[in-house]
Protein backbone atom coordinates (compact mmCIF):
# COMPACT_ATOMS: atom_id res chain seq x y z
CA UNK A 1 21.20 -0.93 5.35
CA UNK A 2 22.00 -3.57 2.54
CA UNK A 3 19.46 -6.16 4.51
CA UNK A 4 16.54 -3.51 4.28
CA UNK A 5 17.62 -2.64 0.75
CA UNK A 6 16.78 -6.68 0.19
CA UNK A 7 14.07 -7.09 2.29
CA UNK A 8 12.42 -4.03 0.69
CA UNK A 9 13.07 -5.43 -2.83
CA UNK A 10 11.82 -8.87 -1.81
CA UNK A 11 8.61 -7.24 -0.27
CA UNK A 12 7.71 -5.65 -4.06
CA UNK A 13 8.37 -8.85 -5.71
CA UNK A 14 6.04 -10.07 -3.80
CA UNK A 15 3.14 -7.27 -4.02
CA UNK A 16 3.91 -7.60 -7.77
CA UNK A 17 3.48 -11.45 -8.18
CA UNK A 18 0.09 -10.79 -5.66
CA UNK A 19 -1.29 -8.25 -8.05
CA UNK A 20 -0.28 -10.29 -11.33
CA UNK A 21 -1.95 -13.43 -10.48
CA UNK A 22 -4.70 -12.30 -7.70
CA UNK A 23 -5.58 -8.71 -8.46
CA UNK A 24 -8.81 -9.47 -6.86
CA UNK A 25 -7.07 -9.35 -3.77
CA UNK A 26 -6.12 -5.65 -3.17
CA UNK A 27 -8.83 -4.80 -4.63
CA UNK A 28 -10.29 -2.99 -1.72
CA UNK A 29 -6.85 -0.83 -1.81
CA UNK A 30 -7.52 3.15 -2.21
CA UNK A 31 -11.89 2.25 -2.01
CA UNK A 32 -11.79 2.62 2.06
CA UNK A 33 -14.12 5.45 3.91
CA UNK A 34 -12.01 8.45 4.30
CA UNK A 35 -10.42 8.12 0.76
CA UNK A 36 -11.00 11.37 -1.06
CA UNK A 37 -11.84 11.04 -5.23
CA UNK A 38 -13.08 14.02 -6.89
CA UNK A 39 -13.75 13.50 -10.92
CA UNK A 40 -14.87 16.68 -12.92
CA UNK A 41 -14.66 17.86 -16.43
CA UNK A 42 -11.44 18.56 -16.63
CA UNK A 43 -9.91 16.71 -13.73
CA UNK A 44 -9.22 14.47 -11.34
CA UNK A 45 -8.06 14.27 -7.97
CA UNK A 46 -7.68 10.95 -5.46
CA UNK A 47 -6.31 11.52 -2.10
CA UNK A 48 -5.68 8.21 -0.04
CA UNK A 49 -6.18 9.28 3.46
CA UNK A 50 -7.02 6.05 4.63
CA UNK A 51 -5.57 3.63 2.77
CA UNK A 52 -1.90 5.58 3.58
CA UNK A 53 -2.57 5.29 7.37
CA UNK A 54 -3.54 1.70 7.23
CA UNK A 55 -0.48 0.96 5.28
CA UNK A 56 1.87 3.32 7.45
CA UNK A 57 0.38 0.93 10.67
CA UNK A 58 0.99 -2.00 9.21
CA UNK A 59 4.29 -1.08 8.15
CA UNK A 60 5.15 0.04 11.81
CA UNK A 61 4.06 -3.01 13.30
CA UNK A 62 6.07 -4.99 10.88
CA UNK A 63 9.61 -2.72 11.41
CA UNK A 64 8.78 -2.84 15.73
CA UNK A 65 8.67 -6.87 15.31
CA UNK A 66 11.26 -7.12 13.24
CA UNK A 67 13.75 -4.75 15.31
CA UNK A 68 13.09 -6.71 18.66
């Protein structure tokens, strides 16, 4: 537990330096087809669909290389 307790801190230092110095980068980050954003009057309402199952892939690959 304490090693994925580091490499999960590690992993947001990094997105945070990424978005700090190259926010151009993830730009394309909650923008993808299938990504619901309703604006009205009086509110607002953004639903990732898309961008959450591309980033719960990636993340699966990553854990299934890293456990073998």
């Amino acid at each position: 537990m304490p090693r994925w307790l580091i490499i999960a801190g590690l992993s947001l230092v990094v997105l945070g330096v990424i978005l700090q110095f190259a926010p151009g980068l993830l730009g394309w980050f909650g923008r993808l087809p299938g990504d619901i954003n309703v604006d009205t009057e009086r509110s607002r309402v953004f639903v990732p669909i898309t961008s959450m199952v591309l980033i719960s892939v990636i993340l699966t690959l990553l854990i299934n290389l890293f456990q073998r």
